[in-house]
N, C-alpha and C. Protein backbone atom coordinates (compact mmCIF):
# COMPACT_ATOMS: atom_id res chain seq x y z
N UNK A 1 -27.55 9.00 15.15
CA UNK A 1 -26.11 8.83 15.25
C UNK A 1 -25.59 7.93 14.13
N UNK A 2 -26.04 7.07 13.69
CA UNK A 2 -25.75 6.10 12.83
C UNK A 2 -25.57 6.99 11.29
N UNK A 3 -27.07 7.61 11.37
CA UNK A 3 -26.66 8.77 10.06
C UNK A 3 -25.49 9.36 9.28
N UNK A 4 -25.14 9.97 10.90
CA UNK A 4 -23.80 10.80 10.87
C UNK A 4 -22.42 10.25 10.33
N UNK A 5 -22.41 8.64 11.38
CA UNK A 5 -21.53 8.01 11.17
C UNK A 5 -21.67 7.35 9.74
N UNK A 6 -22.61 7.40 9.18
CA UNK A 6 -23.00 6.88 8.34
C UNK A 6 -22.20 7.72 6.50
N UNK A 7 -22.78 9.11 7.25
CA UNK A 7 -21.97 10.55 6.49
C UNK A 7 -20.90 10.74 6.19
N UNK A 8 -20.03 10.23 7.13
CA UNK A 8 -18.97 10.79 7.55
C UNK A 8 -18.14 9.87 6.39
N UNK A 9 -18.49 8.50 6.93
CA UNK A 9 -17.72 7.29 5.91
C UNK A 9 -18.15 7.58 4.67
N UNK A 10 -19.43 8.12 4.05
CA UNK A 10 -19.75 8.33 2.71
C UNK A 10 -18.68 9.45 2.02
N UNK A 11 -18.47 10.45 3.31
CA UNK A 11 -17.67 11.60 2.46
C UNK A 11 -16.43 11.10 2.31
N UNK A 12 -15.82 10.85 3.00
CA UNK A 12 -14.33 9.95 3.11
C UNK A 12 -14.09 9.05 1.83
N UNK A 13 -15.10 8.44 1.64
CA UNK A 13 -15.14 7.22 0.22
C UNK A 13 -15.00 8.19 -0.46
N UNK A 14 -15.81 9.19 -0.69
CA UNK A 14 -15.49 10.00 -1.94
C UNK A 14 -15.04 10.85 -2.44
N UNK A 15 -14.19 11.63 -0.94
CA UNK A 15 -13.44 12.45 -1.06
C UNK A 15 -12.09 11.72 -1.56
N UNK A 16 -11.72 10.24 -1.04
CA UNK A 16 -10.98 9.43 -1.65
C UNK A 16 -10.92 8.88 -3.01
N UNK A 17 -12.10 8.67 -3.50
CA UNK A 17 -12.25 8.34 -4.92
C UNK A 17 -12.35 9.19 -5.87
N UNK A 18 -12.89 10.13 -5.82
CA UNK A 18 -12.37 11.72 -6.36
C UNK A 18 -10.68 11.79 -6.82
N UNK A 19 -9.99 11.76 -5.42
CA UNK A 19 -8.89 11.96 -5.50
C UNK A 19 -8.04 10.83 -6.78
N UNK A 20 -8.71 9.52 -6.32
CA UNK A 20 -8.12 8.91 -7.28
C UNK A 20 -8.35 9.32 -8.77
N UNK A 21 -9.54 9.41 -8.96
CA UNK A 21 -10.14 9.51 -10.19
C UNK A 21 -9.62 11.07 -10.98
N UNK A 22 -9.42 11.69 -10.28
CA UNK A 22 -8.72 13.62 -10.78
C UNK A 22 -7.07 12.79 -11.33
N UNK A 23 -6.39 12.31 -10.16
CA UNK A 23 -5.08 11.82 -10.27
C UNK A 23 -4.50 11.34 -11.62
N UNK A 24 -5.65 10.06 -11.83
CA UNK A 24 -5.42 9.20 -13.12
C UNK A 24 -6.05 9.84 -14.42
N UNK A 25 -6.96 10.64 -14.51
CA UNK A 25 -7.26 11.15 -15.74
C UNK A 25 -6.45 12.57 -15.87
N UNK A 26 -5.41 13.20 -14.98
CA UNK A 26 -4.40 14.21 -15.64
C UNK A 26 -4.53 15.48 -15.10
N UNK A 27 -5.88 15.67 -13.91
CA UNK A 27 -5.63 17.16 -13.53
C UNK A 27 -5.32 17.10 -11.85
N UNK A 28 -4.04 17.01 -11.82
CA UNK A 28 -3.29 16.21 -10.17
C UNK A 28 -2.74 18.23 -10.46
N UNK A 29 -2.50 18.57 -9.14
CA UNK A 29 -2.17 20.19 -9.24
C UNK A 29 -0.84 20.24 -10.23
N UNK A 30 0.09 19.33 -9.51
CA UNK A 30 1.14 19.31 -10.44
C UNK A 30 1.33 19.21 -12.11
N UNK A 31 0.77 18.31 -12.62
CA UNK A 31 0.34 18.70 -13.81
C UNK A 31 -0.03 20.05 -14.18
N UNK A 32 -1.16 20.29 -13.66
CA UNK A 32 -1.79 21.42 -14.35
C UNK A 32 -1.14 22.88 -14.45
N UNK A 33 -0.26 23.04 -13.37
CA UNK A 33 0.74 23.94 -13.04
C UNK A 33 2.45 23.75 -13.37
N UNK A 34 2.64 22.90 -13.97
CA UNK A 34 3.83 22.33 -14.71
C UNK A 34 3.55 22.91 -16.41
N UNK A 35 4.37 23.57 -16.71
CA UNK A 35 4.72 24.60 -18.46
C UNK A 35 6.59 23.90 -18.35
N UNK A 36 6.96 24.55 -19.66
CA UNK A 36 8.28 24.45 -20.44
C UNK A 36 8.74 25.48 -19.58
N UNK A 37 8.28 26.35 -18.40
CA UNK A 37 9.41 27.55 -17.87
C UNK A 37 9.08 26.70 -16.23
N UNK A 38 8.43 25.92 -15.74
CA UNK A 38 8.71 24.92 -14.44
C UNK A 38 9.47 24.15 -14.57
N UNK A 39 10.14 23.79 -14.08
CA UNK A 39 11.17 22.44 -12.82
C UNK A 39 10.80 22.06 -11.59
N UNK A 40 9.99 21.18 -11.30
CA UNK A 40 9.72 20.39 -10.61
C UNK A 40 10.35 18.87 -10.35
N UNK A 41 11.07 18.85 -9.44
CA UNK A 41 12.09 17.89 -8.70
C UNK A 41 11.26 17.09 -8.42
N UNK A 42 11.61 15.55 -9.04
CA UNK A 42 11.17 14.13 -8.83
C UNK A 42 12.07 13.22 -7.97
């Protein structure tokens, strides 16, 4: 049981730090799908 719980918090950390890490180096969806013919409302 401890394993699991153990798993669970590992994926979470890094499904979180991932996220950060994609965000700040430039491929966030928005970016990547933003051209000169999108408008995307801020």
């Amino acid at each position: 049981m401890k394993a699991m719980l153990l798993a669970f918090v590992a994926v979470g950390v890094i499904a979180v730090g991932a996220s950060q890490i994609l965000n700040n180096v430039g491929f966030s969806s928005e970016e990547q799908a933003t051209g000169a013919s999108v408008r995307l409302g801020k």
